[in-house]
C-alpha atoms as a PDB file:
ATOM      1  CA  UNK A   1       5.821  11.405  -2.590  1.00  0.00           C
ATOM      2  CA  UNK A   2       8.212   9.836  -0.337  1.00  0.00           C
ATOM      3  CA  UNK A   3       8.764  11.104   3.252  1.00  0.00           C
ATOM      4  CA  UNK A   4      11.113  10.521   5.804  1.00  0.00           C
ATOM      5  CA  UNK A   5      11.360   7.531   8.222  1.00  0.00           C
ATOM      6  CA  UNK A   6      11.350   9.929  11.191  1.00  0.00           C
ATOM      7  CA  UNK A   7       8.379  12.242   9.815  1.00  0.00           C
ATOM      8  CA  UNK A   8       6.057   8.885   9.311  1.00  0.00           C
ATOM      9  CA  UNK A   9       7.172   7.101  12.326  1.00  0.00           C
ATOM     10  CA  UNK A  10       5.933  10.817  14.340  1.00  0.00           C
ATOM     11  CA  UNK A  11       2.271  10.298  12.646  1.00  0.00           C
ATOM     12  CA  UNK A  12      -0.771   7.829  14.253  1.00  0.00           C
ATOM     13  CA  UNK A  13      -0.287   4.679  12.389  1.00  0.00           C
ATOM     14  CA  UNK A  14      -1.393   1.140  11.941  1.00  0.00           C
ATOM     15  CA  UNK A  15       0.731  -1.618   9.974  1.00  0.00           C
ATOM     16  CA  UNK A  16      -0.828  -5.357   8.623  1.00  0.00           C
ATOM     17  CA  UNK A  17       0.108  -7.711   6.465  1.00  0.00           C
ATOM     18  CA  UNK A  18      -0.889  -8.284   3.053  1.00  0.00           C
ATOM     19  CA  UNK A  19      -0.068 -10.426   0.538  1.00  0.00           C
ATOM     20  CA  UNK A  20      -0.438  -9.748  -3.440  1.00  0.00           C
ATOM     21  CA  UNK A  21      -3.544 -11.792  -5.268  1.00  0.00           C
ATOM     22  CA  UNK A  22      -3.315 -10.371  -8.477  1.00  0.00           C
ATOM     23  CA  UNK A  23      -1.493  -8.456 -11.169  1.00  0.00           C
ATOM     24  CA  UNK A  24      -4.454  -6.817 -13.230  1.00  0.00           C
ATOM     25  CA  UNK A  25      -2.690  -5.426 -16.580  1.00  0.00           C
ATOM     26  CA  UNK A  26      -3.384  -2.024 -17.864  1.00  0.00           C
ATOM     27  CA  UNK A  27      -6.726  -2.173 -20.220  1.00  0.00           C
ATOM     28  CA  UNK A  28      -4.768   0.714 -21.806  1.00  0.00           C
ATOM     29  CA  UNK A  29      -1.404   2.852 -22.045  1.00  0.00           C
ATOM     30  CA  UNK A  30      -2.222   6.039 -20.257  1.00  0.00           C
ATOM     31  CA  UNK A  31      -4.347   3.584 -17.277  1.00  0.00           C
ATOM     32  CA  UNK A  32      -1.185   2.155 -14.710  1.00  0.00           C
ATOM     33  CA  UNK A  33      -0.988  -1.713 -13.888  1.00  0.00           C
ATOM     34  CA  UNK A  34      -3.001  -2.510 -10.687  1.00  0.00           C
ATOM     35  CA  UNK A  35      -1.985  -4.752  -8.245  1.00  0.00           C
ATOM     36  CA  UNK A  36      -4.442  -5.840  -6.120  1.00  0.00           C
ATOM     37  CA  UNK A  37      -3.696  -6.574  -2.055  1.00  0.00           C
ATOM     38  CA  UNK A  38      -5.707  -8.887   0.129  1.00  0.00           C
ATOM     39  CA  UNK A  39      -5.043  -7.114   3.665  1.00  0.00           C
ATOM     40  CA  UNK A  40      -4.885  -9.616   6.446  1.00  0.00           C
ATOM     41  CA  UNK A  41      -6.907  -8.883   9.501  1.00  0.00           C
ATOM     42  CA  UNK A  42      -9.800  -6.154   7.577  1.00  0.00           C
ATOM     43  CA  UNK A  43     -13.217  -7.001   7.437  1.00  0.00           C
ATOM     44  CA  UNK A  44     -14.649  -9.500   5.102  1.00  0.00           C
ATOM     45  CA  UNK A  45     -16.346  -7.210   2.985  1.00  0.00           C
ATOM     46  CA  UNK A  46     -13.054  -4.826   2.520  1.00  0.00           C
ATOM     47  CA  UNK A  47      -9.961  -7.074   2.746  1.00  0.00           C
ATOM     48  CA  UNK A  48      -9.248  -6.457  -0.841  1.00  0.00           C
ATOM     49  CA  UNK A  49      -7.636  -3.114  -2.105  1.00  0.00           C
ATOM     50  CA  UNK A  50      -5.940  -1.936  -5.625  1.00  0.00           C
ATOM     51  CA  UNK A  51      -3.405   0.293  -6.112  1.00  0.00           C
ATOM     52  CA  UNK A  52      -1.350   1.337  -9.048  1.00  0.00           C
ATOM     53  CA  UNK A  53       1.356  -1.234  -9.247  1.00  0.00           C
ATOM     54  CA  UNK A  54       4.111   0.868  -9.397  1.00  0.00           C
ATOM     55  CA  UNK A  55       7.058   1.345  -6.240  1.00  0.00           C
ATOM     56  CA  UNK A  56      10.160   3.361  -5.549  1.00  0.00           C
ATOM     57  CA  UNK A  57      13.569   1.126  -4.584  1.00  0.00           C
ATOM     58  CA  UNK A  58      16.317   2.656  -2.417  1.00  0.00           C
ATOM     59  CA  UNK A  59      17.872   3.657  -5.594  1.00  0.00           C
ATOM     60  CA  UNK A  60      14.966   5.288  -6.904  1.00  0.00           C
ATOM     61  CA  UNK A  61      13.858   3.130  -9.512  1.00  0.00           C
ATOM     62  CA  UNK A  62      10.368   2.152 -10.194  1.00  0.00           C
ATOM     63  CA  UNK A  63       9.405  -1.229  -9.340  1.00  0.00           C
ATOM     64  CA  UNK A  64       6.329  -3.977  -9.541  1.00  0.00           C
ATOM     65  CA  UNK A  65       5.166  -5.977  -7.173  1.00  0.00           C
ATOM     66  CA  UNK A  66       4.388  -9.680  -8.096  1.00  0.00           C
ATOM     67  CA  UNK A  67       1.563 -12.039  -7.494  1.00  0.00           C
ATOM     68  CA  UNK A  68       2.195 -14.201  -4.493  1.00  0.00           C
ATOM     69  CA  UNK A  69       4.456 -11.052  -2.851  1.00  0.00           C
ATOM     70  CA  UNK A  70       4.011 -10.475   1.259  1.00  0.00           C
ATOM     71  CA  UNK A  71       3.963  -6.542   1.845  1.00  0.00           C
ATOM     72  CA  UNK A  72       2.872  -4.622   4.870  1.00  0.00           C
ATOM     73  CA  UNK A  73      -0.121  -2.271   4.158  1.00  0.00           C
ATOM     74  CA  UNK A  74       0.794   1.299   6.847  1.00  0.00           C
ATOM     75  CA  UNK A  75      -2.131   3.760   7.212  1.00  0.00           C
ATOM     76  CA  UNK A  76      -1.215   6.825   8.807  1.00  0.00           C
ATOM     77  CA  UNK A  77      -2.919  10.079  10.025  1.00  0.00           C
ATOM     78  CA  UNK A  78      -1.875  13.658  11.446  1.00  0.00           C
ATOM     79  CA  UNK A  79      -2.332  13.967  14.678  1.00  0.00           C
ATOM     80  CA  UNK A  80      -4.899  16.651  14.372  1.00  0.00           C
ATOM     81  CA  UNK A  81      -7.018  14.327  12.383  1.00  0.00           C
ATOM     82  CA  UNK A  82      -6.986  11.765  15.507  1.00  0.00           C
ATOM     83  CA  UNK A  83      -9.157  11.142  18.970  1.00  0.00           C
ATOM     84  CA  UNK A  84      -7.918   9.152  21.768  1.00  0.00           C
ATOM     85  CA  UNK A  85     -10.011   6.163  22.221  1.00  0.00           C
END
């Protein structure tokens, strides 16, 4: 589910650094690789997130992340699901 540049740039976001811990290999076929992310800058207690290990390139091939790899972690939100602080 790709979007746009100019659709995500429009949304609230937030952008830090992470940095790849871990490859965890699938404990079966139908269950994706995981790679798991320690995100620079979260709280102790949540700095470390998983997600399926499994990216789109520019030519829209699948790709892995490896262990040791720097990657930005975005979180973004409509604006209708936003309060000005």
């Amino acid at each position: 589910m790709d979007k746009n540049t100019n659709d995500q740039d429009e949304k609230p976001s937030t952008t830090m650094p992470g940095v790849v811990q871990k490859v965890i290999p699938s404990p079966h076929p139908s269950v994706p690789e995981k790679a798991e992310i320690e995100v620079k800058g979260a709280d102790d207690l949540y700095r470390e997130i998983r997600v399926d290990n499994a990216l789109t390139d520019k030519d829209g091939d699948t790709v892995r992340l490896k262990k040791g790899a720097e990657v930005d972690v975005t979180i973004q939100a409509d604006e209708k699901d936003t309060t000005k602080h």
